[in-house]
N, C-alpha and C. Protein backbone atom coordinates (compact mmCIF):
# COMPACT_ATOMS: atom_id res chain seq x y z
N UNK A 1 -38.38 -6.97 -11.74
CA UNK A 1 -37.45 -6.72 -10.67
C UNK A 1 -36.03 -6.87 -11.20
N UNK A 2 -35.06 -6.01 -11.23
CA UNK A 2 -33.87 -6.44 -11.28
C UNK A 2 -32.61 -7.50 -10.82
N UNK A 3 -32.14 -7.99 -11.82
CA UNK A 3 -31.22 -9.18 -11.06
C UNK A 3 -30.52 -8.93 -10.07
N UNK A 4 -30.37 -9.51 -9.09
CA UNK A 4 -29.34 -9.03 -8.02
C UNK A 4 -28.36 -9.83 -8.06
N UNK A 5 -27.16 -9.83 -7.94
CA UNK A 5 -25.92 -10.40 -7.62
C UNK A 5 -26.12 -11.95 -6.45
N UNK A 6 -27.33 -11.65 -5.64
CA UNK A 6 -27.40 -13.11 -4.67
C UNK A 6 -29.32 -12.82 -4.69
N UNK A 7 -29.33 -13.77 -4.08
CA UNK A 7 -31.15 -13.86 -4.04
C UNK A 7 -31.40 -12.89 -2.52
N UNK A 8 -32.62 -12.59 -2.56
CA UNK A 8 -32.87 -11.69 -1.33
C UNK A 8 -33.37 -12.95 0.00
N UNK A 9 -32.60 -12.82 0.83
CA UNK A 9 -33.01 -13.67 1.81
C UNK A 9 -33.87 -13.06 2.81
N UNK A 10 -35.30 -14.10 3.28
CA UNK A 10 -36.40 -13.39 4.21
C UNK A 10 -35.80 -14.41 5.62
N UNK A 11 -35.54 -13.87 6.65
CA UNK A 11 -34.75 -14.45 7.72
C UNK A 11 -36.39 -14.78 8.18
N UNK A 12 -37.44 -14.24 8.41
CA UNK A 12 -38.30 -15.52 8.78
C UNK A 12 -39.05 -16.42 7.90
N UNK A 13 -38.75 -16.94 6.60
CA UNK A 13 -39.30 -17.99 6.08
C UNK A 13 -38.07 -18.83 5.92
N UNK A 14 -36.98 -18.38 6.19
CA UNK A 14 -35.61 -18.94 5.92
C UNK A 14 -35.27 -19.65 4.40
N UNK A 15 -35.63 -18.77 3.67
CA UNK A 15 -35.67 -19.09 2.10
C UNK A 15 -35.18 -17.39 1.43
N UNK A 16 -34.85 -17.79 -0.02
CA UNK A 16 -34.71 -16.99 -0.94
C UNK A 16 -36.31 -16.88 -1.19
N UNK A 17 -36.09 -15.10 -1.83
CA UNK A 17 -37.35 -14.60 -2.30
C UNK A 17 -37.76 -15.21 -3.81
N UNK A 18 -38.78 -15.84 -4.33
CA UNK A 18 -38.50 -16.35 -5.30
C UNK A 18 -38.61 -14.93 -6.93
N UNK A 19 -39.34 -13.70 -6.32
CA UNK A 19 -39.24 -12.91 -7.24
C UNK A 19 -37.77 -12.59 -7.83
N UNK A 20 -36.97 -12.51 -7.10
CA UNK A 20 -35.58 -12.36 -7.34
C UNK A 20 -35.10 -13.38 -8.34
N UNK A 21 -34.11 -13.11 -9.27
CA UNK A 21 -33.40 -13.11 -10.35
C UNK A 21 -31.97 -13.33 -9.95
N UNK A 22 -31.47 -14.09 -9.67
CA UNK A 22 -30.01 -14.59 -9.44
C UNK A 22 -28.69 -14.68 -10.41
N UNK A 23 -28.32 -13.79 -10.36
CA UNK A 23 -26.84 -13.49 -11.70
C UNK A 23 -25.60 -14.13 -11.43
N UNK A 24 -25.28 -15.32 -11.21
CA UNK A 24 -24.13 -15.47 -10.62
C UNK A 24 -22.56 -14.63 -11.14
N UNK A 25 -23.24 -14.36 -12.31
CA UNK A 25 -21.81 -13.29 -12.94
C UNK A 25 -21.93 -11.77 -12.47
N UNK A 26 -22.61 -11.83 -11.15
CA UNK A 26 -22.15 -10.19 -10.51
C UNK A 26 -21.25 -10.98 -9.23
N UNK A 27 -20.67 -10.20 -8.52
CA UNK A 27 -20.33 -10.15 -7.15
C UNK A 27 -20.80 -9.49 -6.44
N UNK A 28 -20.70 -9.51 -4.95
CA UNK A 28 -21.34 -8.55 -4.04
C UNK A 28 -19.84 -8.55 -3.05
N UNK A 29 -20.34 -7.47 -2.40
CA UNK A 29 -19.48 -7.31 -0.91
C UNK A 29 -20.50 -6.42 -0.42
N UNK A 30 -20.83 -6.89 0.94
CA UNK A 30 -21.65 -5.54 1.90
C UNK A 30 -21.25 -5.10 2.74
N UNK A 31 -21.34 -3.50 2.98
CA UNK A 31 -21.04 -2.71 3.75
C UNK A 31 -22.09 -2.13 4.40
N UNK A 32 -22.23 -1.45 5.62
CA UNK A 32 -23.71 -0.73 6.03
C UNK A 32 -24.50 -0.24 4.73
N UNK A 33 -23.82 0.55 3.89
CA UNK A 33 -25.04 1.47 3.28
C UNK A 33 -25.51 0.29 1.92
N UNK A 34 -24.90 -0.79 1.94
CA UNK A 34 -25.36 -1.78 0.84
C UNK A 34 -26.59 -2.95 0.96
N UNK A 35 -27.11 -2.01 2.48
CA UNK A 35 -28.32 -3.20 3.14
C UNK A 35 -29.42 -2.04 3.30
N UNK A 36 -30.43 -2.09 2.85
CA UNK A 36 -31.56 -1.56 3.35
C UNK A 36 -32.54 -2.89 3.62
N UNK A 37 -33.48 -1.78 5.17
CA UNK A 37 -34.01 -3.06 5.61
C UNK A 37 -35.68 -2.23 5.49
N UNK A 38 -36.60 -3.32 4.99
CA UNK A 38 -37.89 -2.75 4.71
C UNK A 38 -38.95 -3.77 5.16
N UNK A 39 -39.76 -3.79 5.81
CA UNK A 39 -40.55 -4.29 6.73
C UNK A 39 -40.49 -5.41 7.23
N UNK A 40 -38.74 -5.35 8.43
CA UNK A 40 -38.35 -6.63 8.94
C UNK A 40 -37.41 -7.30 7.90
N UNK A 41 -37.31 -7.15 6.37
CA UNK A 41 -36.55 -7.88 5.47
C UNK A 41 -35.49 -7.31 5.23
N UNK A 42 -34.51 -8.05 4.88
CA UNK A 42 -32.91 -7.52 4.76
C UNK A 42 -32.95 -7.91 3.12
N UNK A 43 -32.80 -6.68 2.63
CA UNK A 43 -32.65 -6.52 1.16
C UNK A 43 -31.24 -6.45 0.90
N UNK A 44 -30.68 -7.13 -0.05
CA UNK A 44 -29.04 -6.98 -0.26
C UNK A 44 -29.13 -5.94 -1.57
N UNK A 45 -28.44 -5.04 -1.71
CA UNK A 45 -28.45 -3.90 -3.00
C UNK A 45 -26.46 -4.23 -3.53
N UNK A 46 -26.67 -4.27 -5.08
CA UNK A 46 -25.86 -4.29 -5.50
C UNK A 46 -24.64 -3.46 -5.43
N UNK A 47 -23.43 -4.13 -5.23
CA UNK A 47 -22.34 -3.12 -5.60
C UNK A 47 -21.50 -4.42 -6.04
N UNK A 48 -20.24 -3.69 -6.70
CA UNK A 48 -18.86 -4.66 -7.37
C UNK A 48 -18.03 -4.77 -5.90
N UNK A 49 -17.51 -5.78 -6.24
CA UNK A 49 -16.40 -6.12 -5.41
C UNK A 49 -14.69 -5.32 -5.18
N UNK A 50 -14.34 -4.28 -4.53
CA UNK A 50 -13.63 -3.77 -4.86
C UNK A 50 -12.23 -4.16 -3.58
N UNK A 51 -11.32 -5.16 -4.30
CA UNK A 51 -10.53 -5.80 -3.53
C UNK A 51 -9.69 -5.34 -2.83
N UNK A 52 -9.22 -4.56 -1.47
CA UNK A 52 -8.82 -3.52 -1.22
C UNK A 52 -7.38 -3.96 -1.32
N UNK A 53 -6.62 -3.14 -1.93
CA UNK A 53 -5.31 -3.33 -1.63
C UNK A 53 -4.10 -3.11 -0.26
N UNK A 54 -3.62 -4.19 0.37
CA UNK A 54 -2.58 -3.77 1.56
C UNK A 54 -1.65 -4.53 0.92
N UNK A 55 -0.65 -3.81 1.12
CA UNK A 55 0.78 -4.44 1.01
C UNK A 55 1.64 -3.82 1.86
N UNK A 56 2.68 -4.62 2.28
CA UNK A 56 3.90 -4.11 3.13
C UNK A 56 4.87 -5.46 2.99
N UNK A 57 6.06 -4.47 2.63
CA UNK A 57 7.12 -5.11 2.14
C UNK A 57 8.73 -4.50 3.30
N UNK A 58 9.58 -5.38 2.99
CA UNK A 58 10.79 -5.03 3.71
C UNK A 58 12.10 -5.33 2.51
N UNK A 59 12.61 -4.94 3.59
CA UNK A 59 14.40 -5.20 3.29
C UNK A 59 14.73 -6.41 3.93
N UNK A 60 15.14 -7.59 3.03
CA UNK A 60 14.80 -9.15 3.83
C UNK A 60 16.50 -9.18 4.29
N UNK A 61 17.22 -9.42 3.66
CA UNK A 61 18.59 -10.65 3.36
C UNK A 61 19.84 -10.02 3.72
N UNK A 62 20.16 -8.46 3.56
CA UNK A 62 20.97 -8.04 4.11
C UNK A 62 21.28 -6.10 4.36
N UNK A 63 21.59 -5.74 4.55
CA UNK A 63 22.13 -4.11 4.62
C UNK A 63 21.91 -3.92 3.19
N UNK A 64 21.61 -2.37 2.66
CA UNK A 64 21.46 -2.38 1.26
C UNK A 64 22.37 -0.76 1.40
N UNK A 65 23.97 -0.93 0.75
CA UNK A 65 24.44 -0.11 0.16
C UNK A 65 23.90 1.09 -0.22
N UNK A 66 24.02 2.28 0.03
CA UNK A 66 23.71 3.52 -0.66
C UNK A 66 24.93 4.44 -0.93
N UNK A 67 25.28 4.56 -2.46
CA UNK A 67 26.79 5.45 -2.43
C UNK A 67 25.99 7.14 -2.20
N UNK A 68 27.27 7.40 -2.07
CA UNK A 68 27.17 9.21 -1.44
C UNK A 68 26.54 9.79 -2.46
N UNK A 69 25.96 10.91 -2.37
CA UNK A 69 25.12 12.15 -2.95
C UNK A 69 24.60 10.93 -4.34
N UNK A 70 23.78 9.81 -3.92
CA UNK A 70 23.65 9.37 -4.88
C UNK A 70 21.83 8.92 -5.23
N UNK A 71 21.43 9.59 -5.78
CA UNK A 71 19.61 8.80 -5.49
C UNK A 71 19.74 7.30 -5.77
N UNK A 72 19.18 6.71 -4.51
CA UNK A 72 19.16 5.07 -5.12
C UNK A 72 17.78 4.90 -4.46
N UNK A 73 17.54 3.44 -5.47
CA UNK A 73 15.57 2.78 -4.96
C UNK A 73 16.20 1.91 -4.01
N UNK A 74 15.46 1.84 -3.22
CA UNK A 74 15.44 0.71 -2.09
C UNK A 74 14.67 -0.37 -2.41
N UNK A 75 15.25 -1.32 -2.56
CA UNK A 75 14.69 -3.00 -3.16
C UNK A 75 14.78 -3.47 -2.28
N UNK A 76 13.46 -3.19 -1.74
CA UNK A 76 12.67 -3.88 -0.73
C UNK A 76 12.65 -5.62 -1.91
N UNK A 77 12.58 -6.17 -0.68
CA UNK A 77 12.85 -7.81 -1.44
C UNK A 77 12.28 -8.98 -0.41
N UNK A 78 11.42 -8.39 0.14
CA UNK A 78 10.59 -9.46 1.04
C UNK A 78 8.92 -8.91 1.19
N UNK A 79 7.65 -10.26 1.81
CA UNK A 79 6.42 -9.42 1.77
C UNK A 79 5.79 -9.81 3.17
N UNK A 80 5.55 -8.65 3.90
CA UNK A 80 4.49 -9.55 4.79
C UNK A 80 2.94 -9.90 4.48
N UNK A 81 2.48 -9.00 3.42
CA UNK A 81 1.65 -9.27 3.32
C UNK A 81 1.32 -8.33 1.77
N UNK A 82 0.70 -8.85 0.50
CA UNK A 82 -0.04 -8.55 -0.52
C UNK A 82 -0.71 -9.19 -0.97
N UNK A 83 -2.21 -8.38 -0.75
CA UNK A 83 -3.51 -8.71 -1.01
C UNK A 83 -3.62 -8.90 -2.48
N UNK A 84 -2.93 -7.93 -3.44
CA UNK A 84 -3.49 -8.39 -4.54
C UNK A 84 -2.44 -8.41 -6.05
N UNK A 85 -1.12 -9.09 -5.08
CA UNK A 85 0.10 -9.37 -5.68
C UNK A 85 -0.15 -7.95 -6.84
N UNK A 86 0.35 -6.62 -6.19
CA UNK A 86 0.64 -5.64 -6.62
C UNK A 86 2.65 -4.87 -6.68
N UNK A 87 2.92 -5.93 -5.53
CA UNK A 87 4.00 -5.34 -5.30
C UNK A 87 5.43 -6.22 -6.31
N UNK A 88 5.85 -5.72 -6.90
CA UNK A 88 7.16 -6.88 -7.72
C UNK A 88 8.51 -6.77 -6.15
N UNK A 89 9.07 -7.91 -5.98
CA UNK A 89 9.75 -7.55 -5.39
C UNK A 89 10.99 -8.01 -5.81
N UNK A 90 11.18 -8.76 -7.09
CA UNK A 90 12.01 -9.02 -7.91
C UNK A 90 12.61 -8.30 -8.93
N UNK A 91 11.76 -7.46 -9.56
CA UNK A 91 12.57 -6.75 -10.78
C UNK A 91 12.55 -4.95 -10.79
N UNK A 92 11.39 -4.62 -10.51
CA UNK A 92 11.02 -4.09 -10.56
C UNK A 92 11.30 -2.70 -8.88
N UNK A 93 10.90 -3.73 -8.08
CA UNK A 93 10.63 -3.31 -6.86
C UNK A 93 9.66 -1.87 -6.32
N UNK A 94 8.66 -2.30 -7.05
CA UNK A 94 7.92 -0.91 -7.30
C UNK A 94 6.14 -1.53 -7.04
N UNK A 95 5.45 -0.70 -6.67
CA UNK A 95 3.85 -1.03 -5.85
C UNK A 95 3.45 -0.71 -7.72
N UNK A 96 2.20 -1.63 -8.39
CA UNK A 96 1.84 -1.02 -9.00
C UNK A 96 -0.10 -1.43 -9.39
N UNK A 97 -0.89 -0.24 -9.05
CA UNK A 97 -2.08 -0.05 -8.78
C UNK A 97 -2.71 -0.91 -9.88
N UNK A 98 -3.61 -1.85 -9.46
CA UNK A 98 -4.40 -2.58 -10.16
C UNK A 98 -5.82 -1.40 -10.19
N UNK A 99 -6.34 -1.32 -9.33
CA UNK A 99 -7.57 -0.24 -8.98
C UNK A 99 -7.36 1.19 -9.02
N UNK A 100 -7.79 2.06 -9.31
CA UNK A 100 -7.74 3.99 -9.41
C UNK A 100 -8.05 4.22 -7.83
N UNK A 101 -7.63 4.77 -6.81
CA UNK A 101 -8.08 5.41 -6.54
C UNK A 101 -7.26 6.11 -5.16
N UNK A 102 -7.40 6.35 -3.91
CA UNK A 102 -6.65 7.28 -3.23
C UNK A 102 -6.11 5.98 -2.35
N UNK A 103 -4.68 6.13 -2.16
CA UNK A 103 -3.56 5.17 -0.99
C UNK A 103 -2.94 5.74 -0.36
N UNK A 104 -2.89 5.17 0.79
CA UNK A 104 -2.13 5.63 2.21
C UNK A 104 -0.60 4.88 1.94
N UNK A 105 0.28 5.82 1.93
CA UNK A 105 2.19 5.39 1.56
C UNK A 105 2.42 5.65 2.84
N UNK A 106 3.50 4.54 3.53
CA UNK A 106 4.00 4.95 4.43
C UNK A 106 5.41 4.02 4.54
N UNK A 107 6.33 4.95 4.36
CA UNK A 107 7.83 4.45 4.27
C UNK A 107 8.91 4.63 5.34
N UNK A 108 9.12 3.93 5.93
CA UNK A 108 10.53 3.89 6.80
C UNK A 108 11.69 3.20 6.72
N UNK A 109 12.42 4.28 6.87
CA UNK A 109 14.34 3.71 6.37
C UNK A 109 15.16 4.05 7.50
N UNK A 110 15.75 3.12 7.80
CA UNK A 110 16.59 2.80 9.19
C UNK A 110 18.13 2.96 8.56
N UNK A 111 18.55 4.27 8.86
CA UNK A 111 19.80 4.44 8.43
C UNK A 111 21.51 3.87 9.77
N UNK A 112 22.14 3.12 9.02
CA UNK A 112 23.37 2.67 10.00
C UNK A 112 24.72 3.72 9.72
N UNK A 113 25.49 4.01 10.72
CA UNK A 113 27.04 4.47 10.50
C UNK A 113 26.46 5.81 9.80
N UNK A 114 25.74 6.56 10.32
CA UNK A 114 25.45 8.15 9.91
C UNK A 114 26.44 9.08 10.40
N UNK A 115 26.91 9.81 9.61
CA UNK A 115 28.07 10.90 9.72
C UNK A 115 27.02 12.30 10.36
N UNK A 116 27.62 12.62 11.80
CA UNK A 116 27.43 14.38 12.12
C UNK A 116 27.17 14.96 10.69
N UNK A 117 26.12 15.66 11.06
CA UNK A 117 25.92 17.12 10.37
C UNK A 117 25.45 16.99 9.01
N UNK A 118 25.43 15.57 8.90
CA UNK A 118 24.95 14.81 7.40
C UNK A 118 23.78 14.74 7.02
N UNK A 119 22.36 15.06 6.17
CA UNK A 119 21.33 14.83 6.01
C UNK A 119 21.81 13.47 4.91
N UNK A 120 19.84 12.41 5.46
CA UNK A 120 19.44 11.48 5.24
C UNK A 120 18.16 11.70 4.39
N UNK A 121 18.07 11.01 3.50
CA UNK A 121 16.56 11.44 2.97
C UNK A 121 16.04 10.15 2.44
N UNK A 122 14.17 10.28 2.32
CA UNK A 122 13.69 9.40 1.82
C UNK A 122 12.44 9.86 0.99
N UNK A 123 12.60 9.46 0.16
CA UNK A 123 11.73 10.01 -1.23
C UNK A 123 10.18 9.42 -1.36
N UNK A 124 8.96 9.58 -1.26
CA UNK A 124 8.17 8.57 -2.15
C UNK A 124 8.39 9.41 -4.11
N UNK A 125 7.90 8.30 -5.03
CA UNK A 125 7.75 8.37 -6.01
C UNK A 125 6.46 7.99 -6.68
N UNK A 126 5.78 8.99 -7.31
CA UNK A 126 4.73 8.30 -8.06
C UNK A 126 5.40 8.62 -9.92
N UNK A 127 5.04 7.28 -10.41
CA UNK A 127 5.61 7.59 -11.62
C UNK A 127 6.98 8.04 -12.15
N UNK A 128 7.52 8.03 -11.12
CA UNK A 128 9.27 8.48 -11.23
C UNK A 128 9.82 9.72 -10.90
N UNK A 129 8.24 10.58 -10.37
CA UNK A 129 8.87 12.06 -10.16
C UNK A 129 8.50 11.95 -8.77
N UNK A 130 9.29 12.65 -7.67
CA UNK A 130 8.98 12.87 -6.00
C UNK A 130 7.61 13.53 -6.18
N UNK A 131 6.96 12.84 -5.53
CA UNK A 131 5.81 13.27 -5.02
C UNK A 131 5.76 14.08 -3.21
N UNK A 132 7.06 13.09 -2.29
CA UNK A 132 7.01 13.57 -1.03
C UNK A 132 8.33 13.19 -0.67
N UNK A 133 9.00 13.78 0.63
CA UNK A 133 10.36 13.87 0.73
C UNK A 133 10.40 14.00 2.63
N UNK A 134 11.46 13.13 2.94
CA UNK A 134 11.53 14.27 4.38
C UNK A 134 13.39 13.69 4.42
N UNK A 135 13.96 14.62 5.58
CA UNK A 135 15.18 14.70 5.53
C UNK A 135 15.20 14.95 6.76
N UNK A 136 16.45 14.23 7.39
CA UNK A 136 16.75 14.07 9.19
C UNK A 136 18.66 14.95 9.10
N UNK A 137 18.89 15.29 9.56
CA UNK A 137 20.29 15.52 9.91
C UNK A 137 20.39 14.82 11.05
N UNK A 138 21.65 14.17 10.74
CA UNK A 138 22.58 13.44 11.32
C UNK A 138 23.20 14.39 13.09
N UNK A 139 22.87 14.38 14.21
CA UNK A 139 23.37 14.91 15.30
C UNK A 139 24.12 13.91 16.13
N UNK A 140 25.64 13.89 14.89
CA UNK A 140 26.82 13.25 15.94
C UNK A 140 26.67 11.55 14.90
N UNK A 141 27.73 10.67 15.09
CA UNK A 141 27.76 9.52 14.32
C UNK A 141 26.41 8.33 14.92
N UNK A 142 26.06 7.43 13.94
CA UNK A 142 24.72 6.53 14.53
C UNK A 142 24.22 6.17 13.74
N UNK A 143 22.61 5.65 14.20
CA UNK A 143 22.01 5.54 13.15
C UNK A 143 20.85 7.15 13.86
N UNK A 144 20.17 6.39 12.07
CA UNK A 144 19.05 7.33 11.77
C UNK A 144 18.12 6.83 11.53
N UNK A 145 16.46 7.30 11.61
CA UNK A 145 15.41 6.58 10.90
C UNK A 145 14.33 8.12 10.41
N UNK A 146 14.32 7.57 8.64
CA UNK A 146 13.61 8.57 7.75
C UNK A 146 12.33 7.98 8.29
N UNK A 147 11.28 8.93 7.83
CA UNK A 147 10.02 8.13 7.72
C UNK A 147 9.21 9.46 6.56
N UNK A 148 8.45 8.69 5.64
CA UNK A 148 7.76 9.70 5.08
C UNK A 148 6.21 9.29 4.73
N UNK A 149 4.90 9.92 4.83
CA UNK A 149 3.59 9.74 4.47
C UNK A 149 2.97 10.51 3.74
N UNK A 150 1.81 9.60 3.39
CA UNK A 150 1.33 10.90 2.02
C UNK A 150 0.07 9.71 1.51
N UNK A 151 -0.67 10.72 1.50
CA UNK A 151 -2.05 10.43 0.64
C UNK A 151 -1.82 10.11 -0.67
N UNK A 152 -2.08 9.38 -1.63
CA UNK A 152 -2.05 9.48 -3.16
C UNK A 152 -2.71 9.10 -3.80
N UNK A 153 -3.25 9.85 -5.02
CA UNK A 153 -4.35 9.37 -6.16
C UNK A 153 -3.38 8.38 -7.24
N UNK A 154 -4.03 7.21 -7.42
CA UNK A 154 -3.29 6.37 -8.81
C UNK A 154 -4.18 5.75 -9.47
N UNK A 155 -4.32 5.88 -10.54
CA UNK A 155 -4.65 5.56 -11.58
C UNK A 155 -4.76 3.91 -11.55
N UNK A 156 -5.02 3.46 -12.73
CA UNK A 156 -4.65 1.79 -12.76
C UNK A 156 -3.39 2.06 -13.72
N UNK A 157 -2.43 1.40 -13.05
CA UNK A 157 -0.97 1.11 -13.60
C UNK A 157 -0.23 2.08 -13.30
N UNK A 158 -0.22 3.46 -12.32
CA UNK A 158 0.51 4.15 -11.94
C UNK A 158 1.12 3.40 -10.91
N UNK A 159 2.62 3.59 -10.83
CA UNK A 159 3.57 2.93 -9.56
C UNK A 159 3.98 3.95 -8.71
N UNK A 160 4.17 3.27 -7.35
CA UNK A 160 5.03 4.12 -6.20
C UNK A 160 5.96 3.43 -6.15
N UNK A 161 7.40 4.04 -5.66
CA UNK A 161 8.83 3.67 -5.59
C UNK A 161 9.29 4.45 -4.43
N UNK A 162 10.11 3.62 -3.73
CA UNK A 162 10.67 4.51 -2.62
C UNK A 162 12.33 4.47 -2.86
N UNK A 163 13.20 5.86 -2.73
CA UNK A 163 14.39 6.17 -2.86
C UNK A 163 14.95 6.87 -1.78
N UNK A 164 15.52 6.63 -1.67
CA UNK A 164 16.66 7.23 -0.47
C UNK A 164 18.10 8.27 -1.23
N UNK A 165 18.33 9.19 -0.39
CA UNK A 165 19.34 9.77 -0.65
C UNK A 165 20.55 10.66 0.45
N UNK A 166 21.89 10.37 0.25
CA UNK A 166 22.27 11.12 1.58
C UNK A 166 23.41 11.58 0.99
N UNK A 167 24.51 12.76 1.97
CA UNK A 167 25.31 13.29 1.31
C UNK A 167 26.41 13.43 1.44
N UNK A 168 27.06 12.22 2.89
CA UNK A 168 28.12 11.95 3.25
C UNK A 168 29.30 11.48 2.55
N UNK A 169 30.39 11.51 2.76
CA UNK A 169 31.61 11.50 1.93
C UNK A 169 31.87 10.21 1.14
N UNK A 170 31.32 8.65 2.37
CA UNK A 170 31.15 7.75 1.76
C UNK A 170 29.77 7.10 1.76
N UNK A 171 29.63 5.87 1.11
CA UNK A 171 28.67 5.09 1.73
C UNK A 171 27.95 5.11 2.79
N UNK A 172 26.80 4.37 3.04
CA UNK A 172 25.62 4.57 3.70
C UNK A 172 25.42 3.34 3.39
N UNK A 173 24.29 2.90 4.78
CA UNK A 173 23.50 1.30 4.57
C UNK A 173 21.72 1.76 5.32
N UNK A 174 21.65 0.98 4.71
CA UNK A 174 20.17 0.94 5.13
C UNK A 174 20.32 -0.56 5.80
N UNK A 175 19.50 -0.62 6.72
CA UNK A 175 19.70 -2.16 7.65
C UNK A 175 18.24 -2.51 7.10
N UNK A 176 18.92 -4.11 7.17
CA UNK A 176 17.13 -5.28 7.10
C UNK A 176 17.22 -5.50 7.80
N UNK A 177 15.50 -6.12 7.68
CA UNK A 177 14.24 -6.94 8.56
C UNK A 177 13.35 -6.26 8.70
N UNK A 178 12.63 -6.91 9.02
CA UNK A 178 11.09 -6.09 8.78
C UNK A 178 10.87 -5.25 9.70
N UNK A 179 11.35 -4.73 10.70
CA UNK A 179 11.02 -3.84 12.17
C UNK A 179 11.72 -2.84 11.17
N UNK A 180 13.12 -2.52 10.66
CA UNK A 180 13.57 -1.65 10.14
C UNK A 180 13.12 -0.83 8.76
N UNK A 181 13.31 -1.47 7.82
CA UNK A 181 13.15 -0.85 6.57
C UNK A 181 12.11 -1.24 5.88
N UNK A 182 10.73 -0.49 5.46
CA UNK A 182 9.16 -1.32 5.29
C UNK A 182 8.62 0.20 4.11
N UNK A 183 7.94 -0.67 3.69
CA UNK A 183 6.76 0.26 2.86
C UNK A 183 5.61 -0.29 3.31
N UNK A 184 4.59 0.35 3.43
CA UNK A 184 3.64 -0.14 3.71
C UNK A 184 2.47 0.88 2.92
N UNK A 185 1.52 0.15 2.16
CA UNK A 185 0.45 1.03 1.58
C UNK A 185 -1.00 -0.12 1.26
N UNK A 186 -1.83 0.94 1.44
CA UNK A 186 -3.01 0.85 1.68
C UNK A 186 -4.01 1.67 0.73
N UNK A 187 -5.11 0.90 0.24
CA UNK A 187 -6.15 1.77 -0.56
C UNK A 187 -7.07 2.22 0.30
N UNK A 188 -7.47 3.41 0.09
CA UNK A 188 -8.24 3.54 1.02
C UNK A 188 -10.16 3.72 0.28
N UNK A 189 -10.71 3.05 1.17
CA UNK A 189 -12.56 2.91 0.65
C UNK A 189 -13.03 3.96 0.32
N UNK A 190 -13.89 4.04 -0.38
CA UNK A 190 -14.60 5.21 -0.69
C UNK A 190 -14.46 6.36 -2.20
């Protein structure tokens, strides 16, 4: 019989099966299709542990400067939450994939003191080149809020970066706290 990652438990003798082979150097996680059940017994079937990644980060401490027609990263610099300390929010300020496989990006930038007739933009980045983009014009002085989403395949050690860009005569701010300015990404199963 093959080792399994945990012993097979028989819920009416309330014991491990003793044919079973116990590896403590696998892991398990179960999901529906990782249980088959065969006459009354709950068989556990192997899989790896695949730690899902969530993170969502903000703009903590103050307004973050953006000069005119200028691409800048938004250093996000606070976390509400990372599962698998992927996100730097110190040097770097960039998500970077421990696991391969497809993530849900979702970025919003809360623009202050927007000039009429002015487009706002917000970039995702994989690897340093735009992967996705959206752009608001400015109707009349205010604020603004970008938002951009996107599916993405990454590798292990490919990064996402989020940049902003606008094209008004001067300066631009992006406002903090976490209701305003956030990345938020997600791996998705499967």
């Amino acid at each position: 019989m093959a080792d399994f990652p945990g012993a097979v438990y028989d819920p009416r003798e309330k014991e491990n099966k003793a044919s079973v082979v116990y590896n403590p150097a696998k892991k398990t996680i179960l999901f529906v299709e990782d249980i088959t059940k065969l006459e009354d017994e709950v068989v556990a079937i192997e899989t790896n542990i695949i730690e899902t990644s969530r993170v969502r980060v903000f703009l903590d401490t103050a307004n973050q400067e953006i000069p005119a027609s200028e691409e800048t990263k938004v250093l996000f610099n606070a976390k509400s939450f990372d599962t698998n300390t992927e996100f730097d929010i110190v040097t770097n300020h960039r998500f970077v994939a421990k696991k391969a496989g497809y993530y849900k990006v979702n970025a919003e930038i809360h623009w202050v003191d927007t000039v009429n007739l002015k487009t706002y933009e917000i970039r995702i980045k994989k690897n340093g080149s735009v992967i996705d983009h959206s752009t608001v014009v400015a109707a009349g002085a205010g604020e603004k809020t970008t938002r951009c989403n996107d599916l993405v395949y990454l590798a292990v050690g490919n990064y996402i970066e989020i940049f902003v860009y606008h094209n008004a005569v001067s300066s631009a701010y992006i406002t903090f706290g976490t209701t305003h300015n956030h990345l938020v990404i997600a791996k998705q199963i499967g």
